[in-house]
N, C-alpha and C. Protein backbone atom coordinates (compact mmCIF):
# COMPACT_ATOMS: atom_id res chain seq x y z
N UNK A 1 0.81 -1.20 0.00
CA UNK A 1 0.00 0.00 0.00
C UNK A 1 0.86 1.26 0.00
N UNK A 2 2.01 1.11 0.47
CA UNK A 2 2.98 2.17 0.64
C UNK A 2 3.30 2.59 -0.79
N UNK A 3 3.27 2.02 -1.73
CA UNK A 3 3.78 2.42 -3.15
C UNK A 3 2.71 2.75 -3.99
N UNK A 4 1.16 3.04 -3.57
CA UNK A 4 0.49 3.09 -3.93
C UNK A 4 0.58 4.40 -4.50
N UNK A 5 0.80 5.39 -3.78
CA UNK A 5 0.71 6.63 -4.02
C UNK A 5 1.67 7.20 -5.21
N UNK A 6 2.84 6.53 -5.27
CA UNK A 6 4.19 6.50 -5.74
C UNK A 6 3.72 6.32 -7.30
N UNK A 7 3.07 4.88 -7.20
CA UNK A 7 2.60 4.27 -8.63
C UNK A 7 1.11 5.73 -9.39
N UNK A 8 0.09 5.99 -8.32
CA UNK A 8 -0.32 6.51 -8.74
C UNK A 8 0.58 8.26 -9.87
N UNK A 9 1.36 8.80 -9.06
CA UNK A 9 1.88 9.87 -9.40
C UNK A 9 2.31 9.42 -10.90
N UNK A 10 3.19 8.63 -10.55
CA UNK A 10 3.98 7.96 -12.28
C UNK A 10 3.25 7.55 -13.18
N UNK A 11 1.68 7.38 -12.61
CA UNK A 11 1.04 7.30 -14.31
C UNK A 11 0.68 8.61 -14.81
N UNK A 12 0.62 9.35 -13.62
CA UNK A 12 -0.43 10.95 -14.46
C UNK A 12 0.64 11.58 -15.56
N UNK A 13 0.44 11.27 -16.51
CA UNK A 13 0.51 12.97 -17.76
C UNK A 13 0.63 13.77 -17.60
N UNK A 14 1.76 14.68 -17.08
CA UNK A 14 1.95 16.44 -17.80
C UNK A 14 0.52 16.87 -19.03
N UNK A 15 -0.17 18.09 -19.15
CA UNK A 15 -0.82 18.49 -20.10
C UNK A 15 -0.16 19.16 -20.16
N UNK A 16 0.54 19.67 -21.58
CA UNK A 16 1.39 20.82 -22.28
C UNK A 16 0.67 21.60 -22.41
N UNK A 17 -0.29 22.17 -22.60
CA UNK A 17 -1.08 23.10 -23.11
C UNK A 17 -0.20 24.27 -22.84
N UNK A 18 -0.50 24.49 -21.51
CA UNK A 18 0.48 26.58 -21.28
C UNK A 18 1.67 26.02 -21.12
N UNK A 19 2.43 25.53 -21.87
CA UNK A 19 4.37 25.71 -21.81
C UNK A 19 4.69 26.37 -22.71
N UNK A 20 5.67 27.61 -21.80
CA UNK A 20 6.43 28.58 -22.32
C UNK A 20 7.50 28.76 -22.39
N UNK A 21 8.48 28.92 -23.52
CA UNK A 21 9.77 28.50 -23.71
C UNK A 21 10.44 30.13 -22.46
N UNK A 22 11.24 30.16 -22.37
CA UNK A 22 12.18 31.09 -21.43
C UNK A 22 11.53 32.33 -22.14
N UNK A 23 11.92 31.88 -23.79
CA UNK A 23 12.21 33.64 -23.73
C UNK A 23 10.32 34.02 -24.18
N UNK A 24 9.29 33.23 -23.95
CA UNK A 24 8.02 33.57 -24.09
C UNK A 24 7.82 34.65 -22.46
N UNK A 25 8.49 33.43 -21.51
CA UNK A 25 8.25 34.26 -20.46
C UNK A 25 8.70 35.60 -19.94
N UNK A 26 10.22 35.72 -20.64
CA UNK A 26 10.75 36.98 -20.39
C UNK A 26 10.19 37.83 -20.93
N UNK A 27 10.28 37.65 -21.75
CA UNK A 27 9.26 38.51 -23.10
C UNK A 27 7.89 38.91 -22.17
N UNK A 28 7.51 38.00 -21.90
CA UNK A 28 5.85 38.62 -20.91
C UNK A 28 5.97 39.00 -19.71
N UNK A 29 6.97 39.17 -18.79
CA UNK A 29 7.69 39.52 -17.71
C UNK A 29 7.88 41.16 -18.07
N UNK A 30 8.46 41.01 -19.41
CA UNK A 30 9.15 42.84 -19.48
C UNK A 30 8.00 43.66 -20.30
N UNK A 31 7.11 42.75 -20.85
CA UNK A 31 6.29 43.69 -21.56
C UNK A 31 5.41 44.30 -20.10
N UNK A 32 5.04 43.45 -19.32
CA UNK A 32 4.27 43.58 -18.47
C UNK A 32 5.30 45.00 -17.24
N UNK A 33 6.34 44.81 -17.16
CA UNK A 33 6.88 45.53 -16.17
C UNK A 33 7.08 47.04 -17.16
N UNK A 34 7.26 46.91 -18.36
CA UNK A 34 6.96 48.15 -18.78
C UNK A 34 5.40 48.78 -18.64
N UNK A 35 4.67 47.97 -19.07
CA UNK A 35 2.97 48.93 -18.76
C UNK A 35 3.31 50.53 -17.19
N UNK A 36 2.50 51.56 -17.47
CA UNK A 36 2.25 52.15 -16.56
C UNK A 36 1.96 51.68 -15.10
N UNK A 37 2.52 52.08 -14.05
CA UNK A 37 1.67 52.14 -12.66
C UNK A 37 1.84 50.70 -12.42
N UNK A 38 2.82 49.97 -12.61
CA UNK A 38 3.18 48.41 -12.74
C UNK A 38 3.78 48.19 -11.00
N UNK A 39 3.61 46.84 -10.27
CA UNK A 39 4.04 47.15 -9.08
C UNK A 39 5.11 45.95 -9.61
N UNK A 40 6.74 46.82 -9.76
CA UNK A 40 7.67 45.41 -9.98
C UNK A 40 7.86 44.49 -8.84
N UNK A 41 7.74 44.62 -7.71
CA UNK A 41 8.08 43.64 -6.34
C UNK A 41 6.96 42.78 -6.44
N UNK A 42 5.79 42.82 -6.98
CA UNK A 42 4.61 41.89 -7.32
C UNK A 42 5.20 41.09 -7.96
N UNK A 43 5.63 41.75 -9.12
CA UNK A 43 5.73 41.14 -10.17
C UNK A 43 6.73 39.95 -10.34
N UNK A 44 7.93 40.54 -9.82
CA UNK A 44 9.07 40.00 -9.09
C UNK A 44 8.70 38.48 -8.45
N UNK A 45 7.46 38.48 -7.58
CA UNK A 45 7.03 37.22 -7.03
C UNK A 45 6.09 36.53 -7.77
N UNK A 46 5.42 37.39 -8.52
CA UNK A 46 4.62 36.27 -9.63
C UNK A 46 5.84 35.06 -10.34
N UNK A 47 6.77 36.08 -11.06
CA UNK A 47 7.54 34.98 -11.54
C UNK A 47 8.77 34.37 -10.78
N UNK A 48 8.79 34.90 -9.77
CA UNK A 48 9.40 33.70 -8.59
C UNK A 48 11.02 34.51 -8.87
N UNK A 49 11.67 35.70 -9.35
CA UNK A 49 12.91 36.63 -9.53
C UNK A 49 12.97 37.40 -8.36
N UNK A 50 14.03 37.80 -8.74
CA UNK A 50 14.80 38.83 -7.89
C UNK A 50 14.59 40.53 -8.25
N UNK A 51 14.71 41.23 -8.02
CA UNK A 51 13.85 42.59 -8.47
C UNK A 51 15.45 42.74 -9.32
N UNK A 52 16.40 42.35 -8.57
CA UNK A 52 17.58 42.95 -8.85
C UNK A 52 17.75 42.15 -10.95
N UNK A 53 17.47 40.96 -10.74
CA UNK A 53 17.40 40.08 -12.30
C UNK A 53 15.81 40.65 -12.90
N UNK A 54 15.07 41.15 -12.38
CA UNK A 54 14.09 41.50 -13.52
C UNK A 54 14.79 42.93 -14.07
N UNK A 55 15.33 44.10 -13.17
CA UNK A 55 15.68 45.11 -14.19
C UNK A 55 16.89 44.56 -14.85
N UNK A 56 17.53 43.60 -14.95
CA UNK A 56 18.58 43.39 -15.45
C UNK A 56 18.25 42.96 -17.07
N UNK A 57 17.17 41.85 -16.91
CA UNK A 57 16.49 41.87 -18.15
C UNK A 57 15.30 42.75 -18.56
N UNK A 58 14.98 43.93 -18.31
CA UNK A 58 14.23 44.81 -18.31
C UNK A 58 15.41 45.46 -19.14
N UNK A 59 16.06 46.34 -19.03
CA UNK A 59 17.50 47.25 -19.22
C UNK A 59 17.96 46.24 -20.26
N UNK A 60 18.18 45.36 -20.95
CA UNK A 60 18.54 44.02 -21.85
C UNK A 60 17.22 44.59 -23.00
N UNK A 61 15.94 44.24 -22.18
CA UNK A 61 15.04 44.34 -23.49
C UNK A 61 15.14 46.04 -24.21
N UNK A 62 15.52 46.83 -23.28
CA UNK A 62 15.38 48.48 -23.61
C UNK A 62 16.51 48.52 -24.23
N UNK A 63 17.93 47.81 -24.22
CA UNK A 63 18.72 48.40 -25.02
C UNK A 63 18.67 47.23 -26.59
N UNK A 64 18.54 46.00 -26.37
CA UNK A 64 18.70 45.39 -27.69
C UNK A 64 17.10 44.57 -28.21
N UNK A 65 16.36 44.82 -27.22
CA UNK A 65 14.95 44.37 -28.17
C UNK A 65 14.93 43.37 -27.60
N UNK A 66 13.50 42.32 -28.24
CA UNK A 66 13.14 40.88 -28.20
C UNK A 66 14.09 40.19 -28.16
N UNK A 67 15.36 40.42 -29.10
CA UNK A 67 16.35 39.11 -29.02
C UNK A 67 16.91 39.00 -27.34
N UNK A 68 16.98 39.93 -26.58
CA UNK A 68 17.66 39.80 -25.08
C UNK A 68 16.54 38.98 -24.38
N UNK A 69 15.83 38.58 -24.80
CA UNK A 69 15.11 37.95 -24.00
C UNK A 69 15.84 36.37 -23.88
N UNK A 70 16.58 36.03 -24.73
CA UNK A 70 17.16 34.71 -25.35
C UNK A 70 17.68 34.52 -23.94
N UNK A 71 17.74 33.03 -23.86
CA UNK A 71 18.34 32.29 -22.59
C UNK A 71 20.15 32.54 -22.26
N UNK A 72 20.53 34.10 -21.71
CA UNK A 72 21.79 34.44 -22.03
C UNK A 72 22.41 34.72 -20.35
N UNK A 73 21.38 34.15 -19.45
CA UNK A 73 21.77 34.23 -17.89
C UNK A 73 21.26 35.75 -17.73
């Protein structure tokens, strides 16, 4: 009975439906922290960052565009 739970977990399926590659999310991270009247320390915890790494890629998207969103640390 002890492995019951174990066995159950290992059959369930992932549904892919909302998977977002990195740079979908950065990309929706900075569009969103640009809007007006934006609270970044919210925001910061929605996506689970550091305030200090969201302006870092914030300042990334303002100087070179969409491509900084790319998985570059």
């Amino acid at each position: 009975m002890g492995n019951s739970l174990k066995t159950e977990i290992s059959h369930k399926k992932a549904m892919p439906f909302n998977v977002k590659t990195v740079m979908e999310q950065r990309l929706e991270l900075v569009m969103q922290a640009e809007q007006q009247d934006v609270n970044i320390s919210e925001l910061c915890r929605r996506y689970g960052i550091s305030r200090r790494v969201c302006y870092k890629w914030l300042n990334r998207y303002r100087e070179i565009g969409r491509a900084s969103c790319r998985e570059i640390g």
